[in-house]
Protein backbone atom coordinates (compact mmCIF):
# COMPACT_ATOMS: atom_id res chain seq x y z
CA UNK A 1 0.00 0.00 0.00
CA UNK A 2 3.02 2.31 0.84
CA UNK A 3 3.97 1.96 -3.05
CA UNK A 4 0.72 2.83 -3.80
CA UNK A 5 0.26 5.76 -2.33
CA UNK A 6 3.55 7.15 -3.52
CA UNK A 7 2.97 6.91 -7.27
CA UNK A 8 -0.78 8.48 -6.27
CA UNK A 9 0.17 10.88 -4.25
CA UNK A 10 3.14 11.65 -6.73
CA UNK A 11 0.73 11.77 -9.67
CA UNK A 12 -1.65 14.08 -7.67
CA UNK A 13 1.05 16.35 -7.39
CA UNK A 14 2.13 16.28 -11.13
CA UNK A 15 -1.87 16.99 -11.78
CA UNK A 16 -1.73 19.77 -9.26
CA UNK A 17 1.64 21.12 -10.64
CA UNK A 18 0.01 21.19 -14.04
CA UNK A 19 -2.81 22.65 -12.68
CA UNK A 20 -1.03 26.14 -11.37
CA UNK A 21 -0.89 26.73 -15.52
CA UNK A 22 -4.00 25.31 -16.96
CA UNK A 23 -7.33 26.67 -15.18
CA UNK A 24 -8.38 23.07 -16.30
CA UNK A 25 -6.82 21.48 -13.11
CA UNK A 26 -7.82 22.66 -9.54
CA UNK A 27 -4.44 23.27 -8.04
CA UNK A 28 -5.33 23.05 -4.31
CA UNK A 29 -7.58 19.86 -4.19
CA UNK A 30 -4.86 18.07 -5.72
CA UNK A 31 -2.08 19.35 -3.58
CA UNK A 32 -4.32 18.32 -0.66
CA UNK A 33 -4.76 14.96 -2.18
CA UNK A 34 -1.18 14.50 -2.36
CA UNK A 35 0.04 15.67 1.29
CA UNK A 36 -2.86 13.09 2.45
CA UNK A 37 -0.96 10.37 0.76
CA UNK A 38 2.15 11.33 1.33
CA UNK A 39 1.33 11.66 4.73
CA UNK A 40 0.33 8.04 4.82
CA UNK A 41 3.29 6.70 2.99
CA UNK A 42 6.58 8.70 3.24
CA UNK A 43 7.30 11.09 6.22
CA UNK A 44 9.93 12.33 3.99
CA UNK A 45 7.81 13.34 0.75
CA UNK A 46 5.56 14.82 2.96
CA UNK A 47 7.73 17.23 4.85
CA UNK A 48 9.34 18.49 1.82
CA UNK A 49 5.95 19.13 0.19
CA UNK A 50 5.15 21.18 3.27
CA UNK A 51 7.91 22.84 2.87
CA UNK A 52 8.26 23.10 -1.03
CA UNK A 53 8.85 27.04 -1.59
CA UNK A 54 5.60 27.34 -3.83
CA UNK A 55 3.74 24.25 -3.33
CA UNK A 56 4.22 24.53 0.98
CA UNK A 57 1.94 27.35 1.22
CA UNK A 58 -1.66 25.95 -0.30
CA UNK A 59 -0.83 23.19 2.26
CA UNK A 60 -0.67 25.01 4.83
CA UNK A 61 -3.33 27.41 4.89
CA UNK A 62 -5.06 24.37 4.45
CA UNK A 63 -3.95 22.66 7.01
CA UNK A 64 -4.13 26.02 10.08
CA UNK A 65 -7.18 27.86 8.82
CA UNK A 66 -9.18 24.92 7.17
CA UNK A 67 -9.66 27.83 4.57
CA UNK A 68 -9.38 27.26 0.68
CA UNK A 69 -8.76 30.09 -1.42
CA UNK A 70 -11.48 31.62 -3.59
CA UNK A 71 -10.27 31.49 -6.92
CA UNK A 72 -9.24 27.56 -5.97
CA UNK A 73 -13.17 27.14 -4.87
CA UNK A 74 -14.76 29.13 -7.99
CA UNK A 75 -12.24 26.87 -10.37
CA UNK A 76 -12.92 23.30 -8.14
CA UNK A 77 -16.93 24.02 -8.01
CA UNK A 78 -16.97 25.36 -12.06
CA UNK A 79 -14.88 22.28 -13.38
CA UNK A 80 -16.93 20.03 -11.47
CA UNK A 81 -20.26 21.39 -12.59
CA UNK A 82 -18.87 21.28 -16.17
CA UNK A 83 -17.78 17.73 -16.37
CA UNK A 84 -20.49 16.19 -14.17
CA UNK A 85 -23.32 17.79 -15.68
CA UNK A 86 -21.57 16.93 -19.10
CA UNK A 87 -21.34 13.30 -18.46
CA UNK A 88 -24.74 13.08 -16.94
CA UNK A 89 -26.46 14.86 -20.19
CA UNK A 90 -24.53 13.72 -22.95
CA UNK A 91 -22.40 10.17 -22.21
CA UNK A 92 -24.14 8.60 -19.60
CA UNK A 93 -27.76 6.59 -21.11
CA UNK A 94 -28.72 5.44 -17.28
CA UNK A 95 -31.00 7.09 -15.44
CA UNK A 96 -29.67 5.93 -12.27
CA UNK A 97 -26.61 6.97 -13.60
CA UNK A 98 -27.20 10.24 -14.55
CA UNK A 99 -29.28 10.92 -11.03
CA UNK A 100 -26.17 9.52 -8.95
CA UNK A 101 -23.90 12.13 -10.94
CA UNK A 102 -25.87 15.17 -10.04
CA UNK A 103 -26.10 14.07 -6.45
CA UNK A 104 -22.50 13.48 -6.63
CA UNK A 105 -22.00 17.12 -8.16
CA UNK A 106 -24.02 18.81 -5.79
CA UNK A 107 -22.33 16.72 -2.80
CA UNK A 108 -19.24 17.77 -3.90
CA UNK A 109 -20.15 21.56 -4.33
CA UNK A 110 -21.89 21.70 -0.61
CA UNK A 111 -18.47 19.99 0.84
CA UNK A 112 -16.22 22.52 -0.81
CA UNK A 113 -18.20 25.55 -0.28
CA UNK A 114 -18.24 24.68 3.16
CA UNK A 115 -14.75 25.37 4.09
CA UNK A 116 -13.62 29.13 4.98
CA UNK A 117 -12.88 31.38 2.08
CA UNK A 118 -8.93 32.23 2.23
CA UNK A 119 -8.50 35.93 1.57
């Protein structure tokens, strides 16, 4: 499991990386996702996230004001409407299917707009 949740947590962070240029990519979810495993998996890779000069701070914030940023929440909560809503009107045929994926979208928008706005 250790293994595992290096190459995830290391493929999170190339996601999130990618992310701080394409508006596609929701940086701070990702970097999140990738302390969380590195947490659970390698002391080391953690630490030096936390303390990665550019990367260190979205962690951080995180981590002592359980705040997210609000360009990170308009970005996470507008790529998740897009894609979701997409799959559910256009790619998925099931009903079920479609009804689970706009539960799952608004979920998702509720938990994130629930954390503190980082100003």
């Amino acid at each position: 499991m250790r293994i595992l949740f290096i190459l995830l947590g290391s493929l999170s962070l190339v996601l999130a990386v990618v992310g701080i240029f394409l508006p596609l990519l929701p940086t701070t979810p990702l970097l999140l996702l990738a302390a969380a495993l590195y947490l659970r998996s390698s002391p080391r890779l953690y630490e030096w996230l936390l303390n990665h000069k550019y990367l260190g701070p979205y962690i951080r914030n995180f981590r002592e004001h359980r705040a997210i940023p609000l360009r990170a929440k308009i970005v996470s909560v507008a790529l998740i409407w897009i894609t979701l809503l997409y799959c559910a009107l256009w790619v998925v045929s099931q009903i079920w299917i479609k009804i689970l994926l706009i539960g799952l979208v608004v979920a998702l928008t509720i938990h994130i707009l629930s954390f503190k706005t980082l100003r």
